[in-house]
Protein backbone atom coordinates (compact mmCIF):
# COMPACT_ATOMS: atom_id res chain seq x y z
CA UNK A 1 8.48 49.16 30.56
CA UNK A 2 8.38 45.90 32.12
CA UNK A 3 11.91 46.29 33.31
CA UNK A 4 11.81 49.66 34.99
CA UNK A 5 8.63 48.21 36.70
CA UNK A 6 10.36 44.90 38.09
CA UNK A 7 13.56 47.06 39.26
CA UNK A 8 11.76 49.32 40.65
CA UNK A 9 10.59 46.68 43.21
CA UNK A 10 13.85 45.35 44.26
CA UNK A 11 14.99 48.98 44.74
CA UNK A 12 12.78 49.56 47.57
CA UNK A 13 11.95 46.14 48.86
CA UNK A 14 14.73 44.91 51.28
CA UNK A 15 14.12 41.60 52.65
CA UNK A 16 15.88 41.31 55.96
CA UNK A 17 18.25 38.30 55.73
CA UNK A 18 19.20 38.23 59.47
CA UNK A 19 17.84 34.80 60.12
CA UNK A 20 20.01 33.11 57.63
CA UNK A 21 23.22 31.06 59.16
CA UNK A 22 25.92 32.84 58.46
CA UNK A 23 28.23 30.19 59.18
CA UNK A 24 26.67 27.65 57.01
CA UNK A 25 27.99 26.75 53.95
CA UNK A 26 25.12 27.85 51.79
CA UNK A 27 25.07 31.00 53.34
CA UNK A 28 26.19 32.31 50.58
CA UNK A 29 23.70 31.03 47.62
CA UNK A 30 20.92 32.11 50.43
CA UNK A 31 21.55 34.85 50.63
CA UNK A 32 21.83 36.07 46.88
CA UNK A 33 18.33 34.38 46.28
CA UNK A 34 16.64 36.17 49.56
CA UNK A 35 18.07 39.23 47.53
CA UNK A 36 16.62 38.52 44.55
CA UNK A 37 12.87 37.04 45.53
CA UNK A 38 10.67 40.59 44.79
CA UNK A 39 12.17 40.48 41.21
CA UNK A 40 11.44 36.94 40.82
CA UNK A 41 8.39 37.59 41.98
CA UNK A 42 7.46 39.47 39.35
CA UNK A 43 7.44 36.48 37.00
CA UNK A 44 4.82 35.08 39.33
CA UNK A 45 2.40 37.69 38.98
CA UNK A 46 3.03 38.23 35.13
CA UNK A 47 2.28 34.60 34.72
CA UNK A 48 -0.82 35.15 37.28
CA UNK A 49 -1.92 38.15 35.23
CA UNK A 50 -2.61 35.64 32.40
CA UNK A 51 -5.39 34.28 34.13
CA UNK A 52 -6.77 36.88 37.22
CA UNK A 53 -6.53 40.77 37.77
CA UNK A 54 -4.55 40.84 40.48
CA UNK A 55 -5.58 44.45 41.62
CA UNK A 56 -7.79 43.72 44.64
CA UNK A 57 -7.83 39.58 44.20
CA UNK A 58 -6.99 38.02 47.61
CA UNK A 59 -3.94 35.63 47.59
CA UNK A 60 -1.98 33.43 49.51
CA UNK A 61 0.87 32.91 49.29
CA UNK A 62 1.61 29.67 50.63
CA UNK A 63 5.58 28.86 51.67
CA UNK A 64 6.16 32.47 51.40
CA UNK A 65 9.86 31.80 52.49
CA UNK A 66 10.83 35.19 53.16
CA UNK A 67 8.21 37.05 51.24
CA UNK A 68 9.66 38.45 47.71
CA UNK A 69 6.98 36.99 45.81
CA UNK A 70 4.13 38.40 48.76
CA UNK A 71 5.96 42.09 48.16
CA UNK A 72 5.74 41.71 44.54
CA UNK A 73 1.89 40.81 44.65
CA UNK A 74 1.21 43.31 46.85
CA UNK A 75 2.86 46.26 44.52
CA UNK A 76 0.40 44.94 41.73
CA UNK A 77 -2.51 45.63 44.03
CA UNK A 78 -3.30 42.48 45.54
CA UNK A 79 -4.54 41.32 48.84
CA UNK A 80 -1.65 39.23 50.01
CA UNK A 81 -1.81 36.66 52.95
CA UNK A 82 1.64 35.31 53.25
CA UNK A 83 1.77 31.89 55.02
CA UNK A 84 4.70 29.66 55.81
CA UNK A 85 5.60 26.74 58.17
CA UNK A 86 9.25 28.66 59.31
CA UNK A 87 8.29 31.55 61.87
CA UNK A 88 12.16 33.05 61.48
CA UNK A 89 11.13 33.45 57.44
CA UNK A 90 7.50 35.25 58.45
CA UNK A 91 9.72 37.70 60.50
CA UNK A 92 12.02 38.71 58.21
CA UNK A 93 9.02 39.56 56.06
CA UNK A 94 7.56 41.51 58.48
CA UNK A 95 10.24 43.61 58.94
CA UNK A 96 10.37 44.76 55.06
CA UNK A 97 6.85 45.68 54.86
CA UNK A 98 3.94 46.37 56.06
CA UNK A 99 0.01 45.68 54.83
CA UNK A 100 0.93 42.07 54.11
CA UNK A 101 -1.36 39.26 56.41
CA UNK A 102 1.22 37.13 57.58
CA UNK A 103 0.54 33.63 59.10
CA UNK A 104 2.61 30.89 60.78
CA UNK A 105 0.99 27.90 59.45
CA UNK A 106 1.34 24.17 57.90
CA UNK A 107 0.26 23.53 53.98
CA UNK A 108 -1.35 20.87 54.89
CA UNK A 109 -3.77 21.93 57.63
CA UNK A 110 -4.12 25.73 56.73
CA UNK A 111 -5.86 27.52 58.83
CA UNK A 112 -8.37 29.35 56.27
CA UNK A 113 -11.93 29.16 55.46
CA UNK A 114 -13.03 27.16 51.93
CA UNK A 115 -12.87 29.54 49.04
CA UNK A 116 -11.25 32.99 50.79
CA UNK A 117 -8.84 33.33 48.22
CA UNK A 118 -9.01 34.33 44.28
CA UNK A 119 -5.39 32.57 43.88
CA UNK A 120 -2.85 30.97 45.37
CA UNK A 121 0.78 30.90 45.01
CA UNK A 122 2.82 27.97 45.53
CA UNK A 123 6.26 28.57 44.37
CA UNK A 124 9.02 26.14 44.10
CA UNK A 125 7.49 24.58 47.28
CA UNK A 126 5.80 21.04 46.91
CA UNK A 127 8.74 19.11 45.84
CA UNK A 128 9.97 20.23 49.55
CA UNK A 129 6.83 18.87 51.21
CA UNK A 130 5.69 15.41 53.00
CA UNK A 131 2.74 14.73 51.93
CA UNK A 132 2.17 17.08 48.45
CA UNK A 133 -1.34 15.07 47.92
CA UNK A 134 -2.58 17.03 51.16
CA UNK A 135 -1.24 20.13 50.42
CA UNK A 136 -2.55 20.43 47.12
CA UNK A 137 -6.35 19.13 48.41
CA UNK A 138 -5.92 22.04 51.07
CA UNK A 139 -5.08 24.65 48.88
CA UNK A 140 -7.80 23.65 46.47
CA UNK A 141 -10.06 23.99 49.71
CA UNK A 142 -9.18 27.62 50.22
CA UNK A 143 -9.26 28.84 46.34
CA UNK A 144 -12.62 30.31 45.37
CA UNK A 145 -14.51 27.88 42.55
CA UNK A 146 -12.65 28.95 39.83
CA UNK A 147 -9.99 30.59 41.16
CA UNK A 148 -5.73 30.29 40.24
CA UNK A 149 -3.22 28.19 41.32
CA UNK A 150 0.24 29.08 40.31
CA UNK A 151 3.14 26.14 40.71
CA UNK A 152 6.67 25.63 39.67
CA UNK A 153 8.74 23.26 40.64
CA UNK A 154 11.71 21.45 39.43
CA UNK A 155 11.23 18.45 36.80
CA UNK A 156 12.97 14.89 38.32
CA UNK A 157 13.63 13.85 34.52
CA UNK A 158 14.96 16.59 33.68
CA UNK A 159 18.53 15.94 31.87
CA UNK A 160 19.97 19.14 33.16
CA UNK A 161 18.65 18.36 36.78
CA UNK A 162 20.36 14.70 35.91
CA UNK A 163 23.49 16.25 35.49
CA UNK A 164 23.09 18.48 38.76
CA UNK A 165 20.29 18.52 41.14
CA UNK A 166 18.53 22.50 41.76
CA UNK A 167 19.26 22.45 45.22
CA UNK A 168 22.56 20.71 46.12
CA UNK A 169 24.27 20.92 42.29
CA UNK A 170 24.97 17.01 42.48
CA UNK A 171 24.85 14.68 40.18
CA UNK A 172 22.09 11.39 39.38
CA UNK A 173 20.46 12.77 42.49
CA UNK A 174 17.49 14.20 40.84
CA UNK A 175 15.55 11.02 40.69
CA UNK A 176 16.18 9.71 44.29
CA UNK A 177 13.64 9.84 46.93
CA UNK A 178 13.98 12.10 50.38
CA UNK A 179 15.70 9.32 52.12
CA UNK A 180 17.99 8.27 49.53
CA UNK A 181 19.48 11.86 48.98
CA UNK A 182 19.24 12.63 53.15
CA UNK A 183 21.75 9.06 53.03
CA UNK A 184 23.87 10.95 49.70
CA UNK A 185 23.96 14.42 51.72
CA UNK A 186 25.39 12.73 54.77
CA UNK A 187 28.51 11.79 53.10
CA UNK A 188 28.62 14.87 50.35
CA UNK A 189 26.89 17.49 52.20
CA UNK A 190 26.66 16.99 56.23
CA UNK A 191 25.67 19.94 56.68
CA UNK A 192 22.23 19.87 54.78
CA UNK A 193 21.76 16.27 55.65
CA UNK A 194 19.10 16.44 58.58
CA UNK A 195 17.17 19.44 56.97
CA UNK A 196 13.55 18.94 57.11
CA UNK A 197 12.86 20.12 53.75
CA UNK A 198 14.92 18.25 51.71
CA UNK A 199 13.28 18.12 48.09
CA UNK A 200 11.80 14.89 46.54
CA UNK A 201 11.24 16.16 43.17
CA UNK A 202 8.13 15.22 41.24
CA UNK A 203 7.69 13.39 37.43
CA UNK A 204 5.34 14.66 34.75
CA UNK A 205 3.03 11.46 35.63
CA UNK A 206 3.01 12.34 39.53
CA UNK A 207 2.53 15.93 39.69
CA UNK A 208 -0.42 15.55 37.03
CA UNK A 209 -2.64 13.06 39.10
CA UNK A 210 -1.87 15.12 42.31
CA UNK A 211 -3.38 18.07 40.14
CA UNK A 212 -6.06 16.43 39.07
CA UNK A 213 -7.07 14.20 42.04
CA UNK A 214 -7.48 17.82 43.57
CA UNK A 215 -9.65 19.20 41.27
CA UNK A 216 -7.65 21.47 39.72
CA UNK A 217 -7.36 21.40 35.62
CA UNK A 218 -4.12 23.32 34.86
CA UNK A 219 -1.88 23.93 32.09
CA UNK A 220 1.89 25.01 31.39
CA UNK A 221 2.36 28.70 30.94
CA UNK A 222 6.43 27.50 30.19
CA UNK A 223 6.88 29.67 26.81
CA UNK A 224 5.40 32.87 28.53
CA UNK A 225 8.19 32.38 31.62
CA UNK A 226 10.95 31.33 28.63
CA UNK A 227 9.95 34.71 26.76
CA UNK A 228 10.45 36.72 30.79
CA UNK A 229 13.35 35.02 31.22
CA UNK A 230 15.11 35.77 27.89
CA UNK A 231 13.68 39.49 28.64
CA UNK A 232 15.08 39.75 32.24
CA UNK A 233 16.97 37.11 33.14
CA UNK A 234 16.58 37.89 37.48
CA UNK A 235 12.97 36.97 37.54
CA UNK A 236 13.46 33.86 36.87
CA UNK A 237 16.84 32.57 37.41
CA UNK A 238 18.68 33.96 40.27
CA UNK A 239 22.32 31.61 40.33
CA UNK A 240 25.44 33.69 39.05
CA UNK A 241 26.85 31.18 37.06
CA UNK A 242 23.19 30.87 35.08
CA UNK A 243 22.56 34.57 34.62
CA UNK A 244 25.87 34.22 33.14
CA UNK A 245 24.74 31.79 30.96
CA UNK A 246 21.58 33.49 29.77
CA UNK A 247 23.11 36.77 29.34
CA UNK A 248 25.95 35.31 26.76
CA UNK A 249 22.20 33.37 25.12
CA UNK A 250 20.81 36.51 24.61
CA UNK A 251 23.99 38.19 23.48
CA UNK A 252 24.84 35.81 21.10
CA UNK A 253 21.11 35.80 19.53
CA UNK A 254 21.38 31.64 20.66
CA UNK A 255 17.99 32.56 22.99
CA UNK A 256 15.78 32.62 19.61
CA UNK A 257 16.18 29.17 18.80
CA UNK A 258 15.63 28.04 22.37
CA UNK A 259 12.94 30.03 22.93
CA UNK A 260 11.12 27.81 19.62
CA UNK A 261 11.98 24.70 21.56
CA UNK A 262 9.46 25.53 25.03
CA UNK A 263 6.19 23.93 24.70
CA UNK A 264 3.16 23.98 26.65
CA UNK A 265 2.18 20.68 25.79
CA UNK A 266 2.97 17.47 27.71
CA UNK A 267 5.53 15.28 25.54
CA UNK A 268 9.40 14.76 24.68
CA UNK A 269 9.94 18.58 25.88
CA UNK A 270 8.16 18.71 28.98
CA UNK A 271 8.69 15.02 29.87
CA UNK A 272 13.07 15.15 29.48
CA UNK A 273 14.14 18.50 28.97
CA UNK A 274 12.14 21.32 30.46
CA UNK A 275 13.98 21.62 34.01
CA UNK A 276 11.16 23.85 36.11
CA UNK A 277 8.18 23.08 34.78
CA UNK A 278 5.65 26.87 35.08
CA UNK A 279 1.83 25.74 36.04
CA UNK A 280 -1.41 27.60 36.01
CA UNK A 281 -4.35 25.15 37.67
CA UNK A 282 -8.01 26.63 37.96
CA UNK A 283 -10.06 24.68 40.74
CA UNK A 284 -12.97 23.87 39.29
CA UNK A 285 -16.91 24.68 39.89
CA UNK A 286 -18.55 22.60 42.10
């Protein structure tokens, strides 16, 4: 089954978490989702699998972080390139494995040829980037004509992510641009204040035209990462207080009805409620 298969991979895929700050005071909430990227990973390539056999394909995986999702490609017989700006990240990823191309590198200047790769991952990474316009044009460079993009990423309109922003858990933050929250952080969170990657989180509008002004036609694949998540709650959410949450929604047979709400459609559901919005974009032929 599905679940023995995704276990399976966490079992014997450590990711070495030695270049995490101890001391910090996220150390903590790091550290449990380093532990948990190959099984989240698995949700990538299940959602991938919809659109590209991913035995053999070549992919990058672009802001690999520390290289769950690269492991979890690579165990369904891909040809993983595992990229990322953070050289501390690429070597805890090359101390769990082996086989996997790993490269230091910026999203937006990759070092690649056009059209080396069948698909490209970019997971919960543009809404942590400067310039996502650029990044998306470069990874449309590197994807074959009519190759995959996968993206998630959190939704600014979100009412949940109104209530409490994915990263920090603050409120009425969702909305506010990298400067604004780097100015909120200061006084709520010193500690995360001067990070580089602080997330400006996209709109349905925004992250649309970026999609499209790189050539990319895409849809959601939200109801097929609903029915994983319902199904195995760790590849998708990774927070104890949220597997809690989905656990007692399953128990409780509350999960059936909010499964019927997902849509893959752009509207009221994607435009308000939908808090990580689950992409598949194919670059088109020239």
């Amino acid at each position: 089954t599905f679940v023995h298969r995704a276990g399976s991979m966490i079992a014997d895929s450590r990711i070495s978490i030695t270049h995490l700050d101890s001391s910090h005071p996220d150390y903590t909430r790091w550290r449990r989702a380093a532990e948990s990227a190959v099984l989240r990973g698995a949700l990538v390539c299940t959602l991938l699998e919809e659109e590209i056999e991913l035995a053999g394909a070549r992919v990058l995986d672009a802001g690999c972080g520390v290289g769950g999702t690269s492991i979890a490609l690579q165990k369904r017989g891909a040809d993983v390139t595992a990229a990322d700006i953070r050289n501390e990240r690429l070597d805890a990823l090359r101390t769990s494995t082996s086989g996997i191309g790993v490269q230091e590198a910026d999203l937006a200047a990759l070092p690649f040829a056009d059209g080396v790769f069948d698909a490209v991952v970019l997971q919960d990474v543009i809404e942590h980037v400067a310039d996502p316009a650029r990044v998306l044009t470069q990874l449309a460079r590197v994807l074959r004509p009519g190759g995959t993009l996968y993206l998630s990423t959190p939704n600014r309109d979100a009412l949940l992510n109104l209530l409490a922003d994915p990263h920090f858990n603050l409120p009425l933050v969702s909305r506010l641009t990298r400067e604004e929250l780097r100015n909120v952080l200061r006084k709520k969170r010193p500690a995360d204040a001067d990070r580089p990657d602080i997330a400006e989180l996209l709109d349905a509008a925004r992250l649309d035209s970026l999609l499209t002004s790189a050539g990319l036609s895409w849809r959601y694949a939200n109801r097929s990462a609903a029915a994983m998540m319902f199904r195995q709650p760790e590849t998708v959410v990774w927070s104890s207080v949220h597997l809690s949450i989905v656990r007692v929604l399953v128990r409780t047979g509350l999960h059936i009805p909010l499964r019927t709400m997902v849509r893959d459609t752009p509207g009221f559901f994607n435009r308000w409620l939908n808090p990580t919005w689950y992409i598949l974009a194919r670059k088109e032929a020239s």
